[in-house]
Protein backbone atom coordinates (compact mmCIF):
# COMPACT_ATOMS: atom_id res chain seq x y z
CA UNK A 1 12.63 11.31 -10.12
CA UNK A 2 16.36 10.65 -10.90
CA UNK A 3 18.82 9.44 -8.43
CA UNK A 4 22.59 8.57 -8.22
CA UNK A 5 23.95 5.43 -7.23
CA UNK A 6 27.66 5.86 -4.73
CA UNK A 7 28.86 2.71 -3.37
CA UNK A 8 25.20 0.73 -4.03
CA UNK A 9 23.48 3.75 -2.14
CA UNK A 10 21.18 6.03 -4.38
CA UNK A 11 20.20 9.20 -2.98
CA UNK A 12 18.14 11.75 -4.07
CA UNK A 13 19.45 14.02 -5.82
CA UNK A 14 20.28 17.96 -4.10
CA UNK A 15 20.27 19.86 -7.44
CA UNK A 16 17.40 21.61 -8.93
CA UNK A 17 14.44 19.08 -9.30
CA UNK A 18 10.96 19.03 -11.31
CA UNK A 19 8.14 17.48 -9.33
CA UNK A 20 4.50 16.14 -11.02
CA UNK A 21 2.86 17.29 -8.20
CA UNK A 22 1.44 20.38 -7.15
CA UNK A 23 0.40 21.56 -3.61
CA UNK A 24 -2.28 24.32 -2.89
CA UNK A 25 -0.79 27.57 -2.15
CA UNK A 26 2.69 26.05 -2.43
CA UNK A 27 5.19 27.19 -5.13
CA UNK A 28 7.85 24.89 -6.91
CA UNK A 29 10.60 26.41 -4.96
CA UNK A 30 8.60 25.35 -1.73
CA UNK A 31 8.23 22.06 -2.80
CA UNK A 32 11.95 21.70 -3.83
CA UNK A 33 13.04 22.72 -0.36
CA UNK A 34 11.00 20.42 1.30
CA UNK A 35 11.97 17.55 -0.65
CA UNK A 36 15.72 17.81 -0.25
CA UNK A 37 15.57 16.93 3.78
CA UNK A 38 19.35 18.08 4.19
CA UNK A 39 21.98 16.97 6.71
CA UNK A 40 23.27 13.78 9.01
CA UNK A 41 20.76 12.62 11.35
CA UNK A 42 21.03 14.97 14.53
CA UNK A 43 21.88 17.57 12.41
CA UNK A 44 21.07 20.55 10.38
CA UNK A 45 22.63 21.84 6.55
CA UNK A 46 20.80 24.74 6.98
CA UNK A 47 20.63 25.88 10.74
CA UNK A 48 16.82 24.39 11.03
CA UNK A 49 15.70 21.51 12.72
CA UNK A 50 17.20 17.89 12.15
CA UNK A 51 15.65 16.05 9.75
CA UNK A 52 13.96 12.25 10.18
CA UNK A 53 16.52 9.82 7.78
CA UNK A 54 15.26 6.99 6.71
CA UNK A 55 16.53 4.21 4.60
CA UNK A 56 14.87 2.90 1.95
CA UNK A 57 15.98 -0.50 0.78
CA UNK A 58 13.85 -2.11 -2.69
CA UNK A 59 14.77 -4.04 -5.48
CA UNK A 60 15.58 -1.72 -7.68
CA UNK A 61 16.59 -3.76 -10.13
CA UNK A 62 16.40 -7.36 -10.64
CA UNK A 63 12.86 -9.37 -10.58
CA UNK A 64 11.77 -7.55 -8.01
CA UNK A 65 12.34 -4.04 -9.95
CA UNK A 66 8.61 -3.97 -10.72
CA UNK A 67 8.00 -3.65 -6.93
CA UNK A 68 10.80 -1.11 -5.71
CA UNK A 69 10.38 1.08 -8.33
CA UNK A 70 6.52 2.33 -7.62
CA UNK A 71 7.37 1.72 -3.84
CA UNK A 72 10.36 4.27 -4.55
CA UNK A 73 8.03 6.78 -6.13
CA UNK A 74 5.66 6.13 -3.31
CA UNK A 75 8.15 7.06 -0.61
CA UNK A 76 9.42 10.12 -2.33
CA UNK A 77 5.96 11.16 -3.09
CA UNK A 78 4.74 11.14 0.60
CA UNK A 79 8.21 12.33 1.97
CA UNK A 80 7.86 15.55 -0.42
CA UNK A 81 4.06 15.89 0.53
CA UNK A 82 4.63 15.52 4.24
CA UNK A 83 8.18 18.02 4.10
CA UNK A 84 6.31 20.93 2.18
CA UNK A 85 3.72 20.67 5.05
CA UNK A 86 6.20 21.47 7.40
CA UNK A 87 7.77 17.65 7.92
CA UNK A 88 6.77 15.51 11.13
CA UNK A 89 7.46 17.32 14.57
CA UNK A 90 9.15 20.13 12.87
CA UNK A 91 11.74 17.93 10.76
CA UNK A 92 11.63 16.89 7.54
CA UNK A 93 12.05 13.50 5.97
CA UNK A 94 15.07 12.63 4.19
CA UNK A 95 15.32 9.36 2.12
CA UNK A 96 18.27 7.23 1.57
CA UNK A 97 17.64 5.00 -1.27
CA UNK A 98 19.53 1.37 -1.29
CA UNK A 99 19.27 -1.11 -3.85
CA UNK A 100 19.10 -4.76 -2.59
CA UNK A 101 19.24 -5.62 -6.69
CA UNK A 102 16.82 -8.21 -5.99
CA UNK A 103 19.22 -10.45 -3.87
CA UNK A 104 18.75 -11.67 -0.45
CA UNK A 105 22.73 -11.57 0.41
CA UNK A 106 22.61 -7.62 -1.25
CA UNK A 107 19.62 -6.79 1.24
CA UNK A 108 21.89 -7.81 3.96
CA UNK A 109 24.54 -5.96 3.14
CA UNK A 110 22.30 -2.89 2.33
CA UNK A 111 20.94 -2.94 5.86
CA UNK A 112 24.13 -3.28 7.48
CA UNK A 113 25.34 0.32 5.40
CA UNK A 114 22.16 2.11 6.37
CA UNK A 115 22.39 1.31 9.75
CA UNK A 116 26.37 2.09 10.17
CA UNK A 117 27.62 3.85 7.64
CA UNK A 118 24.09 6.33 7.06
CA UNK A 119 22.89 6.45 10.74
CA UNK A 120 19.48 6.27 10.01
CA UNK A 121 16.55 5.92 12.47
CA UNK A 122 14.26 3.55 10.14
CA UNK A 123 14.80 1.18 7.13
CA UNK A 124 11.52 0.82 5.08
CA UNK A 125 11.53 -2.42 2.88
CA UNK A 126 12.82 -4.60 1.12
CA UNK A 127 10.60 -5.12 -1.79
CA UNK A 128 9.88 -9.06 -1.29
CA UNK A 129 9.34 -12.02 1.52
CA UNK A 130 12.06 -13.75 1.13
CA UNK A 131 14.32 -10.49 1.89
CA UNK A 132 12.51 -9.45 4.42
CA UNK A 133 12.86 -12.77 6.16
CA UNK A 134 16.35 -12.79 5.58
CA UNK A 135 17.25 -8.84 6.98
CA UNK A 136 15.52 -10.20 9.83
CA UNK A 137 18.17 -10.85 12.46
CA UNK A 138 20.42 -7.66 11.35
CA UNK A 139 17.77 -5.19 12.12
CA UNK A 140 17.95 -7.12 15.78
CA UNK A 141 21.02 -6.91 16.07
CA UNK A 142 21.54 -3.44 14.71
CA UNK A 143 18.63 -2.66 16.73
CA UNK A 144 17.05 -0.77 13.71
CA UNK A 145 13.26 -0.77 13.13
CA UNK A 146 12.41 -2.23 9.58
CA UNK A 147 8.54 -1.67 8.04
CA UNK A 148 8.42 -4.38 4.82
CA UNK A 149 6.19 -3.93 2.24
CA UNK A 150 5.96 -8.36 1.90
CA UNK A 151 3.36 -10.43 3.39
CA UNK A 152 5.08 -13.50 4.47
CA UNK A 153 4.54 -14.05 8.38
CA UNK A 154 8.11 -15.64 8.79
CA UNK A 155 9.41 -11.68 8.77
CA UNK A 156 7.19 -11.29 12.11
CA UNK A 157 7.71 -14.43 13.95
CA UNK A 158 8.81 -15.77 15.86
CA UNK A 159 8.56 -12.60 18.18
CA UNK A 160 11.58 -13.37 20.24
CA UNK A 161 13.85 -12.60 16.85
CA UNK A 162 11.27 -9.98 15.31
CA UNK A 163 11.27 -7.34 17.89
CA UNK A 164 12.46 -4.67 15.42
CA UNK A 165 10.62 -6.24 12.28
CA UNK A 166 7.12 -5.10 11.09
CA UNK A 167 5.36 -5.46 8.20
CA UNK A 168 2.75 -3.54 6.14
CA UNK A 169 1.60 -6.32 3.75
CA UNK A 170 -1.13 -8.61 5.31
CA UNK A 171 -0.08 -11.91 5.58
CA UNK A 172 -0.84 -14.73 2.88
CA UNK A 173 -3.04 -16.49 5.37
CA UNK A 174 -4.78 -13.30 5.24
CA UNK A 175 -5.29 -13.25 1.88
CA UNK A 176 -6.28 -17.04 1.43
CA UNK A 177 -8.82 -16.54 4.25
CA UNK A 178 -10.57 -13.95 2.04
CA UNK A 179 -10.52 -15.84 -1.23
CA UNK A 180 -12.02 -18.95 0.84
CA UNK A 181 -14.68 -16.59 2.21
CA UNK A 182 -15.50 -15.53 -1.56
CA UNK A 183 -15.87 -18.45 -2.58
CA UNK A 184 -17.61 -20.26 0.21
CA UNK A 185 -20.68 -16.93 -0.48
CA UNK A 186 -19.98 -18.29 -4.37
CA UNK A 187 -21.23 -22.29 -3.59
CA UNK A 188 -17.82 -23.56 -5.29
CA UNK A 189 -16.73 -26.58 -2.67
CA UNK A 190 -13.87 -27.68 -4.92
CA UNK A 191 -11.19 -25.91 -4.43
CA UNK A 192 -7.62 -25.90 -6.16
CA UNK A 193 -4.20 -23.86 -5.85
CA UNK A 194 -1.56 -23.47 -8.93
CA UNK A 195 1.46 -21.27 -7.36
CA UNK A 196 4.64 -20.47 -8.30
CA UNK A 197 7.96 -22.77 -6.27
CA UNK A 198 9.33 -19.75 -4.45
CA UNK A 199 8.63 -17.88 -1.04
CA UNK A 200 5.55 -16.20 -2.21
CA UNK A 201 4.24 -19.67 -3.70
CA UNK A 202 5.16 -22.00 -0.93
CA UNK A 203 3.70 -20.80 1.99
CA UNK A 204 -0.05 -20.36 0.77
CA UNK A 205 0.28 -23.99 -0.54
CA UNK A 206 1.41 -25.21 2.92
CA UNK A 207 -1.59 -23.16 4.44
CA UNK A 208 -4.45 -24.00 2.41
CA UNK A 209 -4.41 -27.78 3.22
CA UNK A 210 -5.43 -26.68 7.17
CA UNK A 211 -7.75 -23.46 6.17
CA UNK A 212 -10.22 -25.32 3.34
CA UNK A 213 -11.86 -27.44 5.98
CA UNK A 214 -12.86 -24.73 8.49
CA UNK A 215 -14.77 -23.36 5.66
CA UNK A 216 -16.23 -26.46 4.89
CA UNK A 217 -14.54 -26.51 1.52
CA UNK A 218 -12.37 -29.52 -0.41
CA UNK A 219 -8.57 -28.67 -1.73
CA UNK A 220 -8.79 -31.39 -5.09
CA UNK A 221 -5.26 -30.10 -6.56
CA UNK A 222 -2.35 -28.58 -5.79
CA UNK A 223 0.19 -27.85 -8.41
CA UNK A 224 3.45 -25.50 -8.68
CA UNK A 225 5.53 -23.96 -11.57
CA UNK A 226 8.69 -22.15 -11.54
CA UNK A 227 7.91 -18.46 -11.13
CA UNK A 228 10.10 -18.10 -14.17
CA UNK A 229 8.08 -20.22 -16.43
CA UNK A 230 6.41 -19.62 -19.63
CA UNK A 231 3.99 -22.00 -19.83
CA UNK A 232 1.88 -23.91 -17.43
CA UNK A 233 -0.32 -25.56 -19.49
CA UNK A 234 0.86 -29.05 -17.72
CA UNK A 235 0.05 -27.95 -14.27
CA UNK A 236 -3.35 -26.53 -15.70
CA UNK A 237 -4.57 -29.94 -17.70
CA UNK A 238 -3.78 -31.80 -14.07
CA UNK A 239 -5.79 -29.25 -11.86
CA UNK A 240 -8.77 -29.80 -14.47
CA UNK A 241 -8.77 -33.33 -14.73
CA UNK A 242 -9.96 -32.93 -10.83
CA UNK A 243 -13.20 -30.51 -11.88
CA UNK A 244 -12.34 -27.80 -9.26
CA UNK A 245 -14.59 -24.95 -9.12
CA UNK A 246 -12.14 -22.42 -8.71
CA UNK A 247 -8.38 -22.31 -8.51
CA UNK A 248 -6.29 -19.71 -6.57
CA UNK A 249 -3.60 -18.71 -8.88
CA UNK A 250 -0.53 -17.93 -6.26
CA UNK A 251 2.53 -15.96 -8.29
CA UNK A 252 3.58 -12.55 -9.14
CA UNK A 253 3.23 -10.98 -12.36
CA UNK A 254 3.89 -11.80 -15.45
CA UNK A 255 3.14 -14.84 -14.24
CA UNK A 256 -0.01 -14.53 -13.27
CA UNK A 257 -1.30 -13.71 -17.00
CA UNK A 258 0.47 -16.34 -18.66
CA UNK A 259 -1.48 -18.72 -16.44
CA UNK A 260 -4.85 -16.72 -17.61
CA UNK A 261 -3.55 -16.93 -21.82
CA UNK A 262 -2.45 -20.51 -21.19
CA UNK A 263 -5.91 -21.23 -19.44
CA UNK A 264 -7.94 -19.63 -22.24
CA UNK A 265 -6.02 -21.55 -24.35
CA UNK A 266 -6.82 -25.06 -23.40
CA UNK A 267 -10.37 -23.41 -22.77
CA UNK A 268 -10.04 -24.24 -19.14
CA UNK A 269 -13.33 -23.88 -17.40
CA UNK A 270 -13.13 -23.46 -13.56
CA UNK A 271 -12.74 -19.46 -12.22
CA UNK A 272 -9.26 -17.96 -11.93
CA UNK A 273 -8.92 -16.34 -8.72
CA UNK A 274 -5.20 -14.91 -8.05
CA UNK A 275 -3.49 -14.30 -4.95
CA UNK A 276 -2.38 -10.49 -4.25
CA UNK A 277 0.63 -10.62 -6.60
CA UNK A 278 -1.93 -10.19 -9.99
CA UNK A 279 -3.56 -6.91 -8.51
CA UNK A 280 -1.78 -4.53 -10.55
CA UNK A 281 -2.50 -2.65 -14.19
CA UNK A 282 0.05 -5.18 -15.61
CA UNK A 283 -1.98 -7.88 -15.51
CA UNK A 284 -4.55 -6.83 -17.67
CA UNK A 285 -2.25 -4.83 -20.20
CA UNK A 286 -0.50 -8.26 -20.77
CA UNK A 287 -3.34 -10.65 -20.14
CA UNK A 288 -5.50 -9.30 -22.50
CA UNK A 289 -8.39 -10.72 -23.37
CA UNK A 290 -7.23 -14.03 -21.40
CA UNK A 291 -7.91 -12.38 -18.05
CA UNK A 292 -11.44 -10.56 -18.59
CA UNK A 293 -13.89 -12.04 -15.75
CA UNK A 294 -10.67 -13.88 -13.68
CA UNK A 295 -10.80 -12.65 -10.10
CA UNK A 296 -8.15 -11.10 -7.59
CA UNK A 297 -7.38 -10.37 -3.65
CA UNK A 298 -6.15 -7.33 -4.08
CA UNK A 299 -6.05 -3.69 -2.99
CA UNK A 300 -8.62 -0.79 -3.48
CA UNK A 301 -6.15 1.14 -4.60
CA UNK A 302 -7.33 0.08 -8.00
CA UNK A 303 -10.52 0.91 -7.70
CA UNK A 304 -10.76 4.42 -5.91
CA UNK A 305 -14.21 5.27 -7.07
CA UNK A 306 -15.88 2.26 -6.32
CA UNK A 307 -15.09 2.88 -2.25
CA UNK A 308 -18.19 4.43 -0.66
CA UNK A 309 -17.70 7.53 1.39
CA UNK A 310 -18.50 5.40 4.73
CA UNK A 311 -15.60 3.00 3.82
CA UNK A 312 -12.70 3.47 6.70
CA UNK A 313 -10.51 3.45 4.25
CA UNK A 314 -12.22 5.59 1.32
CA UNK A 315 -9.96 9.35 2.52
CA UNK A 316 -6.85 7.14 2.39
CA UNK A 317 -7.30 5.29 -0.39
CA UNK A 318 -8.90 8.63 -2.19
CA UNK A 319 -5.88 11.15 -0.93
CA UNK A 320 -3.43 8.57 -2.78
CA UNK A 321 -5.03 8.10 -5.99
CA UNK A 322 -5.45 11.95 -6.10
CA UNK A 323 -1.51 12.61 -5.89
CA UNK A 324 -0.47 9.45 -7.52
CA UNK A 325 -2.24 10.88 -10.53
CA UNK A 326 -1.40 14.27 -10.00
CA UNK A 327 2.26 14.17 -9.85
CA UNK A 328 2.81 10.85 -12.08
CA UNK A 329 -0.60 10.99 -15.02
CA UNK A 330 -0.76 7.53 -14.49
CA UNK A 331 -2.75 5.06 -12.49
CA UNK A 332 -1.12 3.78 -9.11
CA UNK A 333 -0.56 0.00 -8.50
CA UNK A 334 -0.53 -2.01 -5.50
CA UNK A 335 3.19 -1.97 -5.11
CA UNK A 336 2.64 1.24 -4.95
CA UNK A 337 0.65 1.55 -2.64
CA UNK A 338 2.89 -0.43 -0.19
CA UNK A 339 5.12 2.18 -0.10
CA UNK A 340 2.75 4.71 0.63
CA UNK A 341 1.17 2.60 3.58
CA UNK A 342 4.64 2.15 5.02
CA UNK A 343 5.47 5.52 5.24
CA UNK A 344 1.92 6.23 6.24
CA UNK A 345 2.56 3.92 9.26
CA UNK A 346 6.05 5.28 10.33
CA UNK A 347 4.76 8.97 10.28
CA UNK A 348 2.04 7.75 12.61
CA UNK A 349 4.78 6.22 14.95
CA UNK A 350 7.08 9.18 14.77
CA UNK A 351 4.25 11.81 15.43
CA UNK A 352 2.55 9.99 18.47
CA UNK A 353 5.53 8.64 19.45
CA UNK A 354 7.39 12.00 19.64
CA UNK A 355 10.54 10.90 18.26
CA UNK A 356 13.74 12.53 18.29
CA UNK A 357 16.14 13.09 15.89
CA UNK A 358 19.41 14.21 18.21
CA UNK A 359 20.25 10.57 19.63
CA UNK A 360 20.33 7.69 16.80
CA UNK A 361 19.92 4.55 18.80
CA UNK A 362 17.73 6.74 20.88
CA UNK A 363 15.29 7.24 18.42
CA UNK A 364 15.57 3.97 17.00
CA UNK A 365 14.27 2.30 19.93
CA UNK A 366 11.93 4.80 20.83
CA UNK A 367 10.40 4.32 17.64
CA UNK A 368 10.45 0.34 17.71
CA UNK A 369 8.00 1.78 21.01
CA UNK A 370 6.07 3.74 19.43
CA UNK A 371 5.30 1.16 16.41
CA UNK A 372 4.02 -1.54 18.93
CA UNK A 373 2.15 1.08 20.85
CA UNK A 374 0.11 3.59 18.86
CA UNK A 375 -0.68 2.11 15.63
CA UNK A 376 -4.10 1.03 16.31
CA UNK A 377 -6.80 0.83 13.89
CA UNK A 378 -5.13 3.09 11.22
CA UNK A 379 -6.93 2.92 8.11
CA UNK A 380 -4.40 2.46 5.33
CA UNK A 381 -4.52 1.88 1.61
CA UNK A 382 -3.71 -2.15 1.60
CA UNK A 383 -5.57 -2.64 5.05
CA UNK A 384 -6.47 -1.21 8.38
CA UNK A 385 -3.25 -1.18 10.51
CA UNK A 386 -3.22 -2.58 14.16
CA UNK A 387 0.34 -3.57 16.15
CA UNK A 388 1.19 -4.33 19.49
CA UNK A 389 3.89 -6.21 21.13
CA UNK A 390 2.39 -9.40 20.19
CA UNK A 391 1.81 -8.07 16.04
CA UNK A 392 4.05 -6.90 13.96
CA UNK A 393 1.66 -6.92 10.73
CA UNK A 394 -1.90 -6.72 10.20
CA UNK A 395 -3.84 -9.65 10.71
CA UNK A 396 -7.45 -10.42 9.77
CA UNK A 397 -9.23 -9.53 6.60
CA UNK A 398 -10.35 -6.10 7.54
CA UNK A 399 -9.68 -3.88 4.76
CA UNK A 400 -9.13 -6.49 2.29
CA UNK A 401 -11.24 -6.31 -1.38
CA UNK A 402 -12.01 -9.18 -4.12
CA UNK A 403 -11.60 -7.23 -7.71
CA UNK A 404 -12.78 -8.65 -11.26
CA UNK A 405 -11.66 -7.80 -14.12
CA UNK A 406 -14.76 -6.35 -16.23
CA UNK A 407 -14.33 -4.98 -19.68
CA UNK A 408 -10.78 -4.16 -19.25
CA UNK A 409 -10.52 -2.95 -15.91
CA UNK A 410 -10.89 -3.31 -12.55
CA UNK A 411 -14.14 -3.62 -11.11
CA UNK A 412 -14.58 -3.79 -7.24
CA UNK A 413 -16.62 -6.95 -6.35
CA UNK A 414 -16.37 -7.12 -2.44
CA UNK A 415 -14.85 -5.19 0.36
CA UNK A 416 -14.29 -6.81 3.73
């Protein structure tokens, strides 16, 4: 999908427009007019109903590009799905693409245009913790419900300054709880962490220390390396002069695979088991050999046809693979799938909630409602989704999987 960028907004383009994916019953023209989710909020291009807007703010461009660009053909994907289906309570969805480039300060900014200058009801992102924490008190300001696709807990808490911040990502503590669970069913006792200096490093090394002994486990190392870095072979020889049996690998990739070649270089022994951040097709197409048998917490979404039928989260997982493929030939990622579970989550809120579209700040805090109070056990793609005024996020490691990677590809080891 092409877009064009006016004063750091990209919108969607309302020309003519060729779509990978095709709808039963449904011609092209249908699917075009869907898509294109005209007019301001409260109002109507073509005489029909208002349609939903809703802002969605990614990286773009900058290091978190790799992100924001499958969450933005995510978002597109389910809003033209949903609006040739007839759109949510009669209206369609219309995106408004921003572009934090990456930047805290730019996310800021962003948010503050999408909320004043574009009216709309919902901002979905950004891309990465550290953003998200930082948009945090402007969406409570603006009073402007946010849904980011990150998994640090700071966007969430405290409460008191999160009331219009959720998040779709589960939360690193999450994440750690279900590699410590692994590996406790494993027998390894010794436990390390290597992650990289930055939000999504820091905050699973400042957990561990307090999780390892209520699983009866020991942490022997703890290393870090600039998430920029391109070679860790320093921070490796440390962590294996203390014979761990397994080290969580904490970073985002690249980074994850150079850890794996520089490991298999200095024929490190103990199992690499990475943190959420490795649990995309990248890994392995740049790992190479260097990452066949490492482990990661990750998503289903890569391995669709390993999820039994009973599996809560088999239709959801299965009805995004399907149109991922369909309308894209490729494989979807994890990133991905956060965008998908994000809008899957606010079209939950806006159809049970009832939302309107005539009254902006209206909706927006009937909405903020409506996300506390109805999303209850919704199976989604990167977990099962419960919120309430006391959770903004998912908690728990319901819906979480361990992956391997076995002959090239991803092989689904356990699903919790």
């Amino acid at each position: 999908m092409r877009t064009r960028r006016i004063s750091g907004i990209w919108h969607a383009p309302r020309g003519k427009r060729k779509f990978g994916i095709l709808v039963a019953g449904l011609a092209a023209t249908a699917l075009f007019a869907g898509a294109c989710g005209e007019g301001a909020q409260g109002t109507s291009g073509g005489g029909g109903p208002a349609s939903y807007k809703i802002g969605a703010l990614l990286g773009l461009t900058g290091s978190y590009s790799a992100l924001g660009t499958n969450e933005q053909k995510a978002l597109q994907l389910f809003a033209d799905r949903v609006n040739s289906s007839g759109g949510v309570n009669g209206h369609k969805i219309e995106l408004v693409f921003a572009d934090t480039t990456s930047s805290e300060s730019e996310a800021v900014n962003q948010l503050r245009k999408l909320a004043t200058q574009d009216d709309v009801i919902a901002v979905i992102g950004p891309s990465s913790s550290g953003e998200g924490v930082a948009i945090k008190p402007i969406s409570a300001s603006l009073k402007v419900p946010v849904i980011v696709p990150a998994s640090s807990k700071d966007i969430v808490t405290p409460l008191d300054q999160a009331k219009y911040a959720f998040k779709e990502f589960p939360a690193s503590d999450a994440s750690l709880q279900a590699q410590l669970t692994y590996a406790k069913d494993q027998g390894w006792r010794k436990i390390a962490i290597l992650a990289s200096n930055n939000g999504y490093g820091q905050e699973p090394v400042a957990a561990l220390p307090g999780l390892v002994s209520q699983y009866g486990l020991e942490l022997v190392a703890s290393e870090t390396f600039p998430p920029t870095a391109t070679d860790v072979t320093a921070q490796l020889s440390s962590i294996a002069g203390k014979n761990p049996d397994v080290v969580l690998v904490w970073a985002v990739n690249p980074a994850n695979a150079i850890v794996a070649k520089n490991a298999r270089n200095i024929n490190f022994k103990p199992v690499l088991f990475n943190s959420p951040g490795a649990a995309s097709p990248d890994y392995i197409k740049v790992g190479g050999q260097a990452v066949e048998g490492t482990l990661v917490q990750g998503s289903m979404v890569a391995v669709p046809g390993d999820i039994k039928p009973d599996n809560p989260q088999y239709q959801a997982v299965s009805e995004f693979a399907k149109a991922w493929r369909d309308a894209y030939n490729s494989e979807p990622n994890q990133y991905a799938a956060n965008g998908w579970d994000c809008m899957l989550l606010l079209r939950t809120a806006l159809e049970k909630g009832n939302v309107g579209t005539g009254d902006v700040t209206g909706a927006r805090n009937k909405l903020q409602a409506a996300l506390e109070s109805t999303i209850k056990d919704v199976p989604g793609i990167n977990a099962v989704y419960s919120f309430s005024a006391t959770q903004h996020g998912p908690e728990g490691i319901k819906g979480l999987a361990v992956l391997k990677v076995d002959g090239g590809a991803w092989k689904l080891i356990k699903a919790y």
